[in-house]
Protein backbone atom coordinates (compact mmCIF):
# COMPACT_ATOMS: atom_id res chain seq x y z
CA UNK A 1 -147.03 170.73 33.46
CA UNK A 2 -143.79 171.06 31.84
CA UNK A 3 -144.59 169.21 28.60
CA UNK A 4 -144.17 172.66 26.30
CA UNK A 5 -141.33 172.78 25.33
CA UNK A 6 -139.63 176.53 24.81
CA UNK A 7 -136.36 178.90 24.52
CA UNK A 8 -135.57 182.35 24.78
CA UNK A 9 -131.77 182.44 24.82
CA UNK A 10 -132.49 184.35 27.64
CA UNK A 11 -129.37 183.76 29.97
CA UNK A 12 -127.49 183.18 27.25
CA UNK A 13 -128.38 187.00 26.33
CA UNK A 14 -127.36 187.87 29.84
CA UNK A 15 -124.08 186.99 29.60
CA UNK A 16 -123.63 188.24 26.42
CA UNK A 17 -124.84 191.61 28.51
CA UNK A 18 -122.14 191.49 30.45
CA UNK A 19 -119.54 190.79 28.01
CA UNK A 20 -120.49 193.33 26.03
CA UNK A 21 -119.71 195.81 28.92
CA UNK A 22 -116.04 195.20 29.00
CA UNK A 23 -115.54 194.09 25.17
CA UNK A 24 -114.38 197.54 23.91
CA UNK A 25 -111.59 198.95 26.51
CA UNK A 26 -108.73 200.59 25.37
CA UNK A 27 -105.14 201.46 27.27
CA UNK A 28 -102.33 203.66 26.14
CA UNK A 29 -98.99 202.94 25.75
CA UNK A 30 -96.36 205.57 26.55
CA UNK A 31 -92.52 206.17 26.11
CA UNK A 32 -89.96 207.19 28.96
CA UNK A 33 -91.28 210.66 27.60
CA UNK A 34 -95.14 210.41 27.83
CA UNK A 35 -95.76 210.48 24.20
CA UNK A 36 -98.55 207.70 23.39
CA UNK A 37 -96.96 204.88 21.31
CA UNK A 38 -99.97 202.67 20.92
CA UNK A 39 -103.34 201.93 21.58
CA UNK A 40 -104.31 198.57 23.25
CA UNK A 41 -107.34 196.86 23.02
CA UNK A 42 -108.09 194.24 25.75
CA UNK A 43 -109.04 190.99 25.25
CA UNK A 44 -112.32 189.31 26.91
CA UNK A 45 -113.04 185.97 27.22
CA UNK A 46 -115.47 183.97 29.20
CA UNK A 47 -113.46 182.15 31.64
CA UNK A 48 -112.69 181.74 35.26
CA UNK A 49 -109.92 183.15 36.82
CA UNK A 50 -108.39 179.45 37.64
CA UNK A 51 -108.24 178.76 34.07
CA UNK A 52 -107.31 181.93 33.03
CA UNK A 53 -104.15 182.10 35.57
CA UNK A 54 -103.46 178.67 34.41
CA UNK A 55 -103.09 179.94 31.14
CA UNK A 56 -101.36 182.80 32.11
CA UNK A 57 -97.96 180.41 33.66
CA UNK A 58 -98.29 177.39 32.00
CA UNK A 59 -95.36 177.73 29.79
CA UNK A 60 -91.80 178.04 31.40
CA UNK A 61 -90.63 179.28 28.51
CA UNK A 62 -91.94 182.93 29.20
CA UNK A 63 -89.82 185.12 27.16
CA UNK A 64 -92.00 182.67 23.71
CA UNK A 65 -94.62 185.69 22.80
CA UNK A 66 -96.98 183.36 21.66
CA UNK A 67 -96.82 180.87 24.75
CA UNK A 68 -99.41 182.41 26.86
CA UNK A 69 -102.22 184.91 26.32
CA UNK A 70 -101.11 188.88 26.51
CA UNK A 71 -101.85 191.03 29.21
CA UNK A 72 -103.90 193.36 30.25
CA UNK A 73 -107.26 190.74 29.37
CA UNK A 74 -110.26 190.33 31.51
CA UNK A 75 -112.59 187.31 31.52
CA UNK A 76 -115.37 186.92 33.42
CA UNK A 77 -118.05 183.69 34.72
CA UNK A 78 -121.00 183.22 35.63
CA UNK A 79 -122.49 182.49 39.48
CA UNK A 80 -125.45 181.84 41.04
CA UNK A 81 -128.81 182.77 40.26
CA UNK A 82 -131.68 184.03 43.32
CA UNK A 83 -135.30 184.48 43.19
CA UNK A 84 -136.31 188.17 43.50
CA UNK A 85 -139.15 188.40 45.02
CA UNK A 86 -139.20 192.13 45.57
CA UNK A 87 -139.71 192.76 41.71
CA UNK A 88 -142.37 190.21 41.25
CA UNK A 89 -145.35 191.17 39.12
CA UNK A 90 -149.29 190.10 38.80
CA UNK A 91 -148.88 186.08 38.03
CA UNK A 92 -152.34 186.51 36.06
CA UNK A 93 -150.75 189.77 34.04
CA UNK A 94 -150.15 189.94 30.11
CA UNK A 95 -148.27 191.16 27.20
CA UNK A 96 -150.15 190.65 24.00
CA UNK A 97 -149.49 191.44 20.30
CA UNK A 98 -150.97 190.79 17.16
CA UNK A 99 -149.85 187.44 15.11
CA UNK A 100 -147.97 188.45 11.97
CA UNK A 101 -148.98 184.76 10.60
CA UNK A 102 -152.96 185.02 11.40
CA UNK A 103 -154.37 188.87 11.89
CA UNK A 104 -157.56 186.88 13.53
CA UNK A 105 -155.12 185.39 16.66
CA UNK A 106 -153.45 187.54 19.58
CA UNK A 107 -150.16 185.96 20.87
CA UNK A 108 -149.75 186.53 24.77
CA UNK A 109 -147.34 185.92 27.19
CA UNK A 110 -147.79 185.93 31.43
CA UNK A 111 -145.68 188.64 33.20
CA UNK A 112 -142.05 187.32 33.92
CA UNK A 113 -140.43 186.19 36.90
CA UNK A 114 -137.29 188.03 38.75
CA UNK A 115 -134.07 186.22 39.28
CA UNK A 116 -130.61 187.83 40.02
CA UNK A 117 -127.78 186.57 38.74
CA UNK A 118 -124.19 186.95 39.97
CA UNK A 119 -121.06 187.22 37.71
CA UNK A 120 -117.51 187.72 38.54
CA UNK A 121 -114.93 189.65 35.87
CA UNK A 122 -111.36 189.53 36.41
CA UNK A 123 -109.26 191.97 35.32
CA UNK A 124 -105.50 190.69 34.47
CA UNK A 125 -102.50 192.66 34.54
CA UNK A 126 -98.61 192.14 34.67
CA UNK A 127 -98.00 196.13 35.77
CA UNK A 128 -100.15 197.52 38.31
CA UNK A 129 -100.56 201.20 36.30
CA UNK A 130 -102.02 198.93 33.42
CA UNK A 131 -104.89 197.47 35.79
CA UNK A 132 -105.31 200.69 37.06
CA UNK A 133 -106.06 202.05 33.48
CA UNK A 134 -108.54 199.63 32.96
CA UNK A 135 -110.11 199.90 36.42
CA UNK A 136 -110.81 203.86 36.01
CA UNK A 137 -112.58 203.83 32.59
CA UNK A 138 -115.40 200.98 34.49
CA UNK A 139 -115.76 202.36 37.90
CA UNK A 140 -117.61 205.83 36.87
CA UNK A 141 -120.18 204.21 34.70
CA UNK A 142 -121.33 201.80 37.29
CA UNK A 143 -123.64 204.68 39.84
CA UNK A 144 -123.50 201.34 41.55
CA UNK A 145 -125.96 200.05 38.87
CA UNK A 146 -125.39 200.44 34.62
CA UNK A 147 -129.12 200.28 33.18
CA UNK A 148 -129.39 198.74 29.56
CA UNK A 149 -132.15 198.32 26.90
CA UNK A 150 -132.38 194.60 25.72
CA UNK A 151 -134.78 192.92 23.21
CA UNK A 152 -135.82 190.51 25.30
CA UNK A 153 -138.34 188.47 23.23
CA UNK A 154 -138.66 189.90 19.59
CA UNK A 155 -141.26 187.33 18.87
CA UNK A 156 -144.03 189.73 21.08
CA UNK A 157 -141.78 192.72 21.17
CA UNK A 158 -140.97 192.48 25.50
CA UNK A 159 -138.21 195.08 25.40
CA UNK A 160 -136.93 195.84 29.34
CA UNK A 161 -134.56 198.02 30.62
CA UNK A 162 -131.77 195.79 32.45
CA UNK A 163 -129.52 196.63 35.45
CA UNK A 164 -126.23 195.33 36.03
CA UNK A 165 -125.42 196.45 39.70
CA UNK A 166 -121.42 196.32 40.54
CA UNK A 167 -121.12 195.22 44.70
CA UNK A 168 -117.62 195.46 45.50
CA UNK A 169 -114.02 195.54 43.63
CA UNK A 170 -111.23 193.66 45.14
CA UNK A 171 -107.39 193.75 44.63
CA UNK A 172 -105.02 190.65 44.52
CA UNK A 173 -101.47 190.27 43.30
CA UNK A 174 -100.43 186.61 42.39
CA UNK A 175 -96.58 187.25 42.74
CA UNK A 176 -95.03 185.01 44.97
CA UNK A 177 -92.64 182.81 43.31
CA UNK A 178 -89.03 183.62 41.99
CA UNK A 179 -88.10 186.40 39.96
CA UNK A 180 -88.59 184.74 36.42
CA UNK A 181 -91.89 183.48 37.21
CA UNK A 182 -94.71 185.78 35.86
CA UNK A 183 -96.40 188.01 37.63
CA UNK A 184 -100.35 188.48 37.33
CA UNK A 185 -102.01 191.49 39.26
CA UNK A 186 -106.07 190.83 39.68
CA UNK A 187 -108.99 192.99 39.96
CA UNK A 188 -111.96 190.95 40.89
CA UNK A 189 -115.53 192.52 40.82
CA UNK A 190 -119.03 191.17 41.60
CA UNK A 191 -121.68 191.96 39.68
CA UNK A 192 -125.47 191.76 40.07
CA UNK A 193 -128.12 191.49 37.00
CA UNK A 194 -131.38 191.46 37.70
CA UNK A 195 -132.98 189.99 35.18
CA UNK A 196 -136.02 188.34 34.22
CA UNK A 197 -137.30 184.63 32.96
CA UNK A 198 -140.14 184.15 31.07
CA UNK A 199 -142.60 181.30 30.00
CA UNK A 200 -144.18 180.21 26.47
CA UNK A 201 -145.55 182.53 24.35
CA UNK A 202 -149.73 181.37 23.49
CA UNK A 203 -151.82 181.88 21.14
CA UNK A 204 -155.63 183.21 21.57
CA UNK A 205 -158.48 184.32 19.41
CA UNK A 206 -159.89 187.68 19.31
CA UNK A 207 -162.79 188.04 22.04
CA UNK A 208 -165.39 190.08 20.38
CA UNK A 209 -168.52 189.45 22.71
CA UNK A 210 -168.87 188.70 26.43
CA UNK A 211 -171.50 187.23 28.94
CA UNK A 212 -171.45 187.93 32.31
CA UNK A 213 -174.30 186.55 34.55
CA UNK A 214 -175.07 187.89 38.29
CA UNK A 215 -176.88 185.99 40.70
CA UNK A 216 -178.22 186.87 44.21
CA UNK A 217 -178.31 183.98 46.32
CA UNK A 218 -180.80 183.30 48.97
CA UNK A 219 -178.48 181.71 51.57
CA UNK A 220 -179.79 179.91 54.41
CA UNK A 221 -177.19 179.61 57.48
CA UNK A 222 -174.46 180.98 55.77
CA UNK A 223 -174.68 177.87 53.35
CA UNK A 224 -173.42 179.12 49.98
CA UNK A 225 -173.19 175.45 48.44
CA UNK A 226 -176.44 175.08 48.70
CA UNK A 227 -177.60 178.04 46.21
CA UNK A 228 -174.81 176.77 43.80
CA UNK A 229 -176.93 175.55 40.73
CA UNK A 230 -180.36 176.57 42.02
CA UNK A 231 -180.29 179.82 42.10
CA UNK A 232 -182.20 182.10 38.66
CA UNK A 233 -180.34 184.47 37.12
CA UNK A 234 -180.79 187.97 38.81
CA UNK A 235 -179.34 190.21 35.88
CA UNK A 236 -177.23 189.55 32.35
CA UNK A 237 -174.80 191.59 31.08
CA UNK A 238 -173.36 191.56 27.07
CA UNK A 239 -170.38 193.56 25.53
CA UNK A 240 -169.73 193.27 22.12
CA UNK A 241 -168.16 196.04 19.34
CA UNK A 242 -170.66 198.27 17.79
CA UNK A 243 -169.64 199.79 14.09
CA UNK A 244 -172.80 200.52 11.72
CA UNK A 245 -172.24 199.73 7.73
CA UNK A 246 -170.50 203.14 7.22
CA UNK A 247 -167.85 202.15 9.84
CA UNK A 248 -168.83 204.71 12.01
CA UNK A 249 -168.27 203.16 15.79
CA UNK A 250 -171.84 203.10 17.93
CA UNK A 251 -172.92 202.19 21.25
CA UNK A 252 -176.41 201.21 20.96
CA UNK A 253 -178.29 198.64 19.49
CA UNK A 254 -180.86 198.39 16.72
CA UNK A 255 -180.03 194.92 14.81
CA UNK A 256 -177.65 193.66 12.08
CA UNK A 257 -180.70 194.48 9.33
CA UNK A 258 -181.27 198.46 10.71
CA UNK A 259 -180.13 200.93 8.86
CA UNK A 260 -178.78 202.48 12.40
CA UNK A 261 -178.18 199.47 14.00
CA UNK A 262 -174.54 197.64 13.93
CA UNK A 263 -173.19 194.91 11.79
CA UNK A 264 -172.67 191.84 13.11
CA UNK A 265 -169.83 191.88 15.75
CA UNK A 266 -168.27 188.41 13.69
CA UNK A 267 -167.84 190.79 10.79
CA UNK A 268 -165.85 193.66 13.19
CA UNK A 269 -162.24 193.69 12.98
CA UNK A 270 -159.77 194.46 16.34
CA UNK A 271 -157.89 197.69 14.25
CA UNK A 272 -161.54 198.97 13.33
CA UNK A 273 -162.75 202.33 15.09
CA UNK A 274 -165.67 199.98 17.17
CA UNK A 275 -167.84 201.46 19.57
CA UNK A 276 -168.64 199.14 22.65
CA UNK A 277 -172.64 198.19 23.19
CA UNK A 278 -173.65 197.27 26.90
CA UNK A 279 -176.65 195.46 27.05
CA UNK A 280 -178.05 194.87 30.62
CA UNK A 281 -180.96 192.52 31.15
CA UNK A 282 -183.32 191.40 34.33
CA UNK A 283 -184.60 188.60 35.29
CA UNK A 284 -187.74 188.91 33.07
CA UNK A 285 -186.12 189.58 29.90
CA UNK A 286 -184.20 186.25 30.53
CA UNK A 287 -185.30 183.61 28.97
């Protein structure tokens, strides 16, 4: 059952989602006056916050610049991941696209399944206006949910629209020791992404003509295995493109060799302008 192997990156791409959130804010600097003096960036890393705090005091030597990271940064982690089953789709549904390597082959992929995934980002500050800063250019984009575009799949185009839902924000302040040690103020936030996992792409030729027999059972005390096999034919149906030597599309028959008639469905491509011809027979015209 599991003997394909395949790879999407796909919660690799998630997290990059999420990083890519936070990756770009910016805080101001200002003098005793309240004239901007610089522009800060803040760092992001993927972390969590044990590590990061770890980093934040493991040198005594504080007053080093280079000892321990700067502050304001935010890192974030990764949690848990839930089946959705509220967003679940048709198991037997498709995507399919045309194969770049052989026109003649579709490539298809079954409709994906829904998992949230939880992530945690930290926001670290050593001043409580600079986490503040940071906190009120997040908070008004998140309605509780920020929606993004991602390219999924490129390799059969499954582009979806991807929410990251914030839950709650919480407020911690890790001073506590003596008055040289330093001080770290926290925002924590949970996050929610609903995403989606998917399974191997396949391949599959291009189905140009279709049988479908009915059958009408006689069925003696409700015994249905007993007409399996036994039972004639009660009426045949065929489908199959229609497109006469001109490559004008048609819906009625008249044979490969009439001048009206269709070409042979082999010869019809899947980006021609086909007509479909429905044939219906009875149970005399089967032979």
């Amino acid at each position: 059952m599991f003997a394909t192997p395949f790879y999407f990156s796909l919660i690799r791409k998630y997290v990059i989602l999420v990083g890519t959130l936070f990756n770009n804010i910016k805080i101001s600097k200002t003098d005793a006056d309240g004239n901007t003096i610089s522009l800060v960036k803040v760092p992001i890393t993927y972390a969590p916050k044990d590590k990061m705090l770890a980093r934040v005091t493991q040198d005594p030597n504080i007053d080093r610049q280079t000892a321990t990271i700067p502050l304001p940064a935010i890192s974030f982690e990764m949690g848990k991941m839930t089946y959705d089953g509220s967003r679940k789709l048709n198991t037997v549904g498709r995507i399919s696209v045309k194969d770049a390597d052989n026109p003649s082959n579709f490539k298809y992929q079954y409709n994906p399944v829904p998992y949230n995934i939880q992530f945690r980002v930290y926001i670290y500050a050593k001043n409580a206006e600079d986490g503040t800063k940071i906190i009120e250019q997040i908070l008004p984009y998140f309605t509780p949910d920020w929606t993004t575009t991602v390219n999924l799949i490129p390799e059969v185009n499954v582009t979806m629209d991807i929410p990251v839902i914030l839950n709650n924000i919480n407020y911690e302040d890790s001073y506590d020791g003596e008055f040289k040690e330093r001080r770290a103020i926290i925002w924590s936030s949970d996050l929610t992404l609903k995403g989606y996992l998917y399974g191997p792409v396949k391949k599959s030729g291009i189905i140009k003509f279709v049988n479908a027999n009915f059958y009408i059972p006689s069925v003696a005390d409700g015994k249905l295995s007993d007409a399996v096999g036994v039972t004639p034919i009660a009426e045949k149906v065929t489908v199959q493109p229609g497109l006469d030597a001109n490559s004008n599309p048609i819906n009625y028959f008249g044979g490969p060799n009439s001048n009206t008639g269709t070409i042979a469905y082999s010869l019809i491509e899947e980006d021609d302008n086909y007509g479909y011809i429905i044939q219906i027979y009875n149970t005399d015209e089967i032979e």
